[in-house]
C-alpha atoms as a PDB file:
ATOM      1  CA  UNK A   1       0.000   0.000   0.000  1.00  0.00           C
ATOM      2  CA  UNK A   2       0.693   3.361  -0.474  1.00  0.00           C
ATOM      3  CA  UNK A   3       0.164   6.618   0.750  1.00  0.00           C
ATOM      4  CA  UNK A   4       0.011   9.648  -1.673  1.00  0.00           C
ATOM      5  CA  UNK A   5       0.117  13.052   0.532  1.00  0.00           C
ATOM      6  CA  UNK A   6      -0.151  16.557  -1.091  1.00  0.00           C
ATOM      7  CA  UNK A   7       1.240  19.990   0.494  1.00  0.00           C
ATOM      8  CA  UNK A   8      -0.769  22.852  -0.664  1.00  0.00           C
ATOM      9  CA  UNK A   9       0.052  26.707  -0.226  1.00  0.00           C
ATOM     10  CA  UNK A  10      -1.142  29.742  -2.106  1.00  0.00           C
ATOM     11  CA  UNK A  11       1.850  29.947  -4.819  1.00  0.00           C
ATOM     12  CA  UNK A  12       4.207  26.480  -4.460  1.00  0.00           C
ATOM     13  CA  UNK A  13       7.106  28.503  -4.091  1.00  0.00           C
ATOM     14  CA  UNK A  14       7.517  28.791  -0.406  1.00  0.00           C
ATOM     15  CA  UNK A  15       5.369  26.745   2.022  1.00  0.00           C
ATOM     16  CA  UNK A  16       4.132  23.522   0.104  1.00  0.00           C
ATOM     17  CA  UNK A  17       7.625  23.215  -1.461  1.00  0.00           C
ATOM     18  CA  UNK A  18       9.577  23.579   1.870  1.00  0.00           C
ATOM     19  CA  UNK A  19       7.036  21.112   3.195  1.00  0.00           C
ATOM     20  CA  UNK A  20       7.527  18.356   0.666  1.00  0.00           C
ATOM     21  CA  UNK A  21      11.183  18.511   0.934  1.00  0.00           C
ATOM     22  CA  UNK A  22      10.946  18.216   4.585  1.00  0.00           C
ATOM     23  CA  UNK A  23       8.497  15.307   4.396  1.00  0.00           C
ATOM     24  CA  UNK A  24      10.308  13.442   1.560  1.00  0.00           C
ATOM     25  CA  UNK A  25      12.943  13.806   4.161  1.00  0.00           C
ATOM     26  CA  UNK A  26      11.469  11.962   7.141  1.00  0.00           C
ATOM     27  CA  UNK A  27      10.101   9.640   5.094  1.00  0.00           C
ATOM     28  CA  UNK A  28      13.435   8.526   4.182  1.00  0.00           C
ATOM     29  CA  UNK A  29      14.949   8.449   7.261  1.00  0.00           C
ATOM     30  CA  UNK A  30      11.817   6.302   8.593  1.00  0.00           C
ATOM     31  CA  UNK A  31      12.302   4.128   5.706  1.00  0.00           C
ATOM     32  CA  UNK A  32       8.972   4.841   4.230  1.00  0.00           C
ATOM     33  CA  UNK A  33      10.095   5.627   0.648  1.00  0.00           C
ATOM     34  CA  UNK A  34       8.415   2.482  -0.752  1.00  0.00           C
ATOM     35  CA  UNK A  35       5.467   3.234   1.060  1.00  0.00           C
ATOM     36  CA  UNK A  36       4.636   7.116   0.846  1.00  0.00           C
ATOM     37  CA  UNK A  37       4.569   9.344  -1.969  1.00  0.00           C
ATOM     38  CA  UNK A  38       4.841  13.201  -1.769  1.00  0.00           C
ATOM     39  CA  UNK A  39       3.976  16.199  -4.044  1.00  0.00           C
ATOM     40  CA  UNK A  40       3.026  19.927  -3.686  1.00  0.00           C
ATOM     41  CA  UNK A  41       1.089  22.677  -5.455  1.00  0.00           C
ATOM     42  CA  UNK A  42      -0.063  25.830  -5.037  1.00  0.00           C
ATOM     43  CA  UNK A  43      -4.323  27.012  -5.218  1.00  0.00           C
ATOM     44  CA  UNK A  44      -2.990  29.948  -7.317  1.00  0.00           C
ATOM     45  CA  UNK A  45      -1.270  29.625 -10.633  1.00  0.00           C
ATOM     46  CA  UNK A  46       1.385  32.538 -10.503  1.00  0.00           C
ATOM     47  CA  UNK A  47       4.374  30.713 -10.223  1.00  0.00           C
ATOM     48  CA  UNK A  48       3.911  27.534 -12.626  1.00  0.00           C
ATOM     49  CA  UNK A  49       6.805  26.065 -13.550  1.00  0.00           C
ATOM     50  CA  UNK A  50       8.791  28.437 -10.912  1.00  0.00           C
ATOM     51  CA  UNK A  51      11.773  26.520  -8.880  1.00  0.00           C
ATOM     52  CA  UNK A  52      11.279  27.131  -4.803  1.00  0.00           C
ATOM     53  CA  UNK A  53      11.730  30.690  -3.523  1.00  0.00           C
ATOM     54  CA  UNK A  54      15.644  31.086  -3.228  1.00  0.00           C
ATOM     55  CA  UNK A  55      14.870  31.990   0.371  1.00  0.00           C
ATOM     56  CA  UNK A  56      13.555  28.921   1.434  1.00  0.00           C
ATOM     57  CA  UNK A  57      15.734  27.009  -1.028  1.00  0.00           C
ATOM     58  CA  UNK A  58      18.428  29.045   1.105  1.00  0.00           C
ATOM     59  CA  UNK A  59      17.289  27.983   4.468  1.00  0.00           C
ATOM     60  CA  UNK A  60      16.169  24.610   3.437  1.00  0.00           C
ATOM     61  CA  UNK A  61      19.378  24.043   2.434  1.00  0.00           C
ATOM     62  CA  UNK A  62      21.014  24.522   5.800  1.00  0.00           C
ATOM     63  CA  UNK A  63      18.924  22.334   7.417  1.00  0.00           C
ATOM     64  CA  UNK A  64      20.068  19.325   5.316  1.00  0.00           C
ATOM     65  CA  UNK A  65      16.725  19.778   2.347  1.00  0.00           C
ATOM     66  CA  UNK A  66      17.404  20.237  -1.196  1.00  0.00           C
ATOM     67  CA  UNK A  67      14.162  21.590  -2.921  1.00  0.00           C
ATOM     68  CA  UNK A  68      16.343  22.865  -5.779  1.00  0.00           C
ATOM     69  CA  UNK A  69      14.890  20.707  -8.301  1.00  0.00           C
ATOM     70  CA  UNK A  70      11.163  21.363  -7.504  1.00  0.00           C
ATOM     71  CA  UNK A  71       8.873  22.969  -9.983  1.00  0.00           C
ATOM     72  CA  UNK A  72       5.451  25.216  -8.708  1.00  0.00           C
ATOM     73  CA  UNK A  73       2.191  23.415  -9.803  1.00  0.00           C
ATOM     74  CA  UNK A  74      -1.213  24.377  -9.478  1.00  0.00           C
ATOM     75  CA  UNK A  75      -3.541  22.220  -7.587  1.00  0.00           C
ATOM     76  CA  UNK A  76      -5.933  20.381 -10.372  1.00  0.00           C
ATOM     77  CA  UNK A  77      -9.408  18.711 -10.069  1.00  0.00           C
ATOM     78  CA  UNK A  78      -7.830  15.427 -10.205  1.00  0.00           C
ATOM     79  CA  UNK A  79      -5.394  15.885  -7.357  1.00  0.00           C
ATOM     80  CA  UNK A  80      -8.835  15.412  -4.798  1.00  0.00           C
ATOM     81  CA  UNK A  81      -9.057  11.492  -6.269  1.00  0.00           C
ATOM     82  CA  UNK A  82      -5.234  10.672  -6.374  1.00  0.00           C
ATOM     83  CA  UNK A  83      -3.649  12.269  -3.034  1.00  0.00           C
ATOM     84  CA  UNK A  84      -4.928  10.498   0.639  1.00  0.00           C
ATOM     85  CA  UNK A  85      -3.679  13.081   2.354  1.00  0.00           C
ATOM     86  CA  UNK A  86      -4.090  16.998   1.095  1.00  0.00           C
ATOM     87  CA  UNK A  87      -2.122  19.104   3.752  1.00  0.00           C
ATOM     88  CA  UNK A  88      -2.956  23.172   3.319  1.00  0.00           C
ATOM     89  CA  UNK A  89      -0.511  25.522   5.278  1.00  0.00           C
ATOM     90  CA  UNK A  90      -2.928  27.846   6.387  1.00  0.00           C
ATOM     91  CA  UNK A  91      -6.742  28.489   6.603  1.00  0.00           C
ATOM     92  CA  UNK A  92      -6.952  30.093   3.338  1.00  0.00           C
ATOM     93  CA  UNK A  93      -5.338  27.451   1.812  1.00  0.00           C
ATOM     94  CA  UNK A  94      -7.501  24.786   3.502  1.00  0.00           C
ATOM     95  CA  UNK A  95     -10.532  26.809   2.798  1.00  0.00           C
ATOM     96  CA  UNK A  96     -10.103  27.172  -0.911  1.00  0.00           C
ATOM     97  CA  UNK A  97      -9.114  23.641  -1.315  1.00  0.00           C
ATOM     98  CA  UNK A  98     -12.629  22.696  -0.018  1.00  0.00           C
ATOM     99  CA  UNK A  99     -14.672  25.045  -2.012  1.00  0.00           C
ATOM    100  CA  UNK A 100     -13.109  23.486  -4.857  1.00  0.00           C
ATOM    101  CA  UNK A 101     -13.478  19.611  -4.044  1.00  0.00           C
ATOM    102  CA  UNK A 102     -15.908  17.501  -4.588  1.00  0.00           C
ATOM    103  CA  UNK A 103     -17.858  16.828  -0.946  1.00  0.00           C
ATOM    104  CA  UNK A 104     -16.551  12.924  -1.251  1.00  0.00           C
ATOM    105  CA  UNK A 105     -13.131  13.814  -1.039  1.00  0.00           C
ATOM    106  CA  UNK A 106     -13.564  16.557   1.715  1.00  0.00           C
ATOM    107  CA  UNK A 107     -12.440  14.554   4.949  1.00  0.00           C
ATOM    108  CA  UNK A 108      -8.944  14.356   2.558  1.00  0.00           C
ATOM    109  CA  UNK A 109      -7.798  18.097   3.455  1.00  0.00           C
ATOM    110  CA  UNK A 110      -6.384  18.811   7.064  1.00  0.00           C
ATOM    111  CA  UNK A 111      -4.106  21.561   7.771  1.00  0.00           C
ATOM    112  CA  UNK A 112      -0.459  20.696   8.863  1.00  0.00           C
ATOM    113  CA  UNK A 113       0.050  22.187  12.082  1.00  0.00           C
ATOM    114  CA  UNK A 114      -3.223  20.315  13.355  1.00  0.00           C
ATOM    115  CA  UNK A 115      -0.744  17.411  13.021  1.00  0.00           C
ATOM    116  CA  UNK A 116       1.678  19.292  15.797  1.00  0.00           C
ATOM    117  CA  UNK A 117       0.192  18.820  19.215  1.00  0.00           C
ATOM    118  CA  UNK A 118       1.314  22.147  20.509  1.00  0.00           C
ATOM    119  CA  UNK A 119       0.110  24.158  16.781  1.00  0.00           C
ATOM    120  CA  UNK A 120      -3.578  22.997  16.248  1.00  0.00           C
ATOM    121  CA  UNK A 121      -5.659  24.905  14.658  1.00  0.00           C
ATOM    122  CA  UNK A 122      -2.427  27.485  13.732  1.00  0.00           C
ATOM    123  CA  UNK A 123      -1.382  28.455  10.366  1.00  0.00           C
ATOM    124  CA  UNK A 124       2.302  28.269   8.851  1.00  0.00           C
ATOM    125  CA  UNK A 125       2.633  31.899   8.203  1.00  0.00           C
ATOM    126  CA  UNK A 126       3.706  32.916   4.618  1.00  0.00           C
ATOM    127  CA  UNK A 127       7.266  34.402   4.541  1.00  0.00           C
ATOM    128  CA  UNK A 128       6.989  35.659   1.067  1.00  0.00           C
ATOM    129  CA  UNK A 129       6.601  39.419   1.890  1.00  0.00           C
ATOM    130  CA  UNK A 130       9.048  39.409   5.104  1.00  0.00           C
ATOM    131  CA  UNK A 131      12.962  38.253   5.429  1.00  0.00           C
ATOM    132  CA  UNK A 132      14.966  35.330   6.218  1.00  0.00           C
ATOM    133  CA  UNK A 133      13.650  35.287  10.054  1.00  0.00           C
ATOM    134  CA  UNK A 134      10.278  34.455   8.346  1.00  0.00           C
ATOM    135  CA  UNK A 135      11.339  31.451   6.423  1.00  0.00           C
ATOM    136  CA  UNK A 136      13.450  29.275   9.498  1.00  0.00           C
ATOM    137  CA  UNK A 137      10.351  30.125  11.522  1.00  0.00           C
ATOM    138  CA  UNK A 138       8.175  28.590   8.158  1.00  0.00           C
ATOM    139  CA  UNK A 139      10.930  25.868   8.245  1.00  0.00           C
ATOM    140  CA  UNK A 140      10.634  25.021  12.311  1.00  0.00           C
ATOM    141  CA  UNK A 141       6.784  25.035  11.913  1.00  0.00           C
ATOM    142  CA  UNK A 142       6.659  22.724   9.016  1.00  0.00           C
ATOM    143  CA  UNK A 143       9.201  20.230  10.831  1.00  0.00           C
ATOM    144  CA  UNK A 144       6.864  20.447  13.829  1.00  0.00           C
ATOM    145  CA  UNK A 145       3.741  19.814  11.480  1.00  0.00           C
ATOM    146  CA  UNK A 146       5.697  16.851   9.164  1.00  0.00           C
ATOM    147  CA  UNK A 147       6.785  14.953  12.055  1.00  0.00           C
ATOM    148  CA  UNK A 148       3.517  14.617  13.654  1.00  0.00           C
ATOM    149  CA  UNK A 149       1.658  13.762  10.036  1.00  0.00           C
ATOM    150  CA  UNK A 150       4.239  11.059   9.570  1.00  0.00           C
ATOM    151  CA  UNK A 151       3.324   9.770  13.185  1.00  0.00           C
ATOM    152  CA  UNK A 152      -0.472   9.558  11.695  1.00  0.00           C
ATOM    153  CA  UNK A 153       0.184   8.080   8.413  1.00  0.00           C
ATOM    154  CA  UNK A 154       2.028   5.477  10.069  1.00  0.00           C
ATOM    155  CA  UNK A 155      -0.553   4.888  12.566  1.00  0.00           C
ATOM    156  CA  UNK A 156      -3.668   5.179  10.546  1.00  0.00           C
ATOM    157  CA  UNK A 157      -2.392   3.934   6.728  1.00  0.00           C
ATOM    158  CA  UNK A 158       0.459   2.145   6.927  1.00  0.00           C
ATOM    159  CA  UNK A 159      -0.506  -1.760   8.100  1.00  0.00           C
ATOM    160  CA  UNK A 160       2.440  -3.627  10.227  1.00  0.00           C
ATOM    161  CA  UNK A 161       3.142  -5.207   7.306  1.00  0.00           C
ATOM    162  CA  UNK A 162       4.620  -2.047   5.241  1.00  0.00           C
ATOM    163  CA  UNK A 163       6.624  -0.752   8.822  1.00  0.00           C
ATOM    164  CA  UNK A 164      10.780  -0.971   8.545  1.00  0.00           C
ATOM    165  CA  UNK A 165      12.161  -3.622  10.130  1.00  0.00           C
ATOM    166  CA  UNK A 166      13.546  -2.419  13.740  1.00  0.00           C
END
């Protein structure tokens, strides 16, 4: 089995980008590679085809990411059917992603800091507009977010069968 998990911000340049990278990340440390797919896009389509902000390219960097190689998207109608898991960054995001799904596909969307026990409910502010402070606090947030939705999927879609050998 496997799990398909989408990170959605406003452009895919930033937030969703940063949070894929992170993600792909854990999941490889965990050993989940075979077992959990990631992608990201963005609800607006300003940036398609765009790498990652050089900001949080910058910062990602120095925290051991590489999202150099990532390209912006827009989210499409489809995306509701393939993707388990559609993670928004902030309200907004989460809010626009359900006006434009289809009601089946609905419980799909979360935001990721409700998957940080200390952040529910909190949005992953968007650096875009501010300076470097912005995007390490993005990055810290994000880390806090990833690690507890990597906690769930395990938990809730990945069967004992699929977990790394200790």
């Amino acid at each position: 089995m496997s799990v398909h998990i989408l990170f959605v911000c406003l452009g895919n340049i930033c937030r969703s980008p940063s949070a894929e990278g992170i993600f792909r990340d854990l999941v490889s440390k965990a050993e989940y590679r075979d077992h959990i797919e990631v992608d990201s896009a963005g609800t607006g389509a300003w940036h398609i085809g765009n790498p990652p902000d050089k900001r949080a390219q910058k910062v990602a960097l120095e925290r051991g990411v590489d999202i150099r190689g990532l390209k912006a998207r827009q989210v499409h109608a489809n995306d509701f059917e393939r993707f388990d898991l559609i993670v928004a960054m902030d309200a907004s995001n989460r809010d626009d992603l359900l006006a434009a799904c289809p009601d089946t596909f609905a419980r799909k969307i979360s935001m990721l800091l409700d998957h940080a026990p200390d952040q529910i409910g909190q949005d992953v502010p968007d650096p875009y507009y501010g300076g470097e402070d912005g995007f390490h606090l993005m990055f810290d947030l994000i880390e806090q977010g990833a690690k507890g939705l990597l906690d769930h999927v395990a938990r809730k879609h990945l069967s004992s069968s699929n977990k790394p050998k200790e």
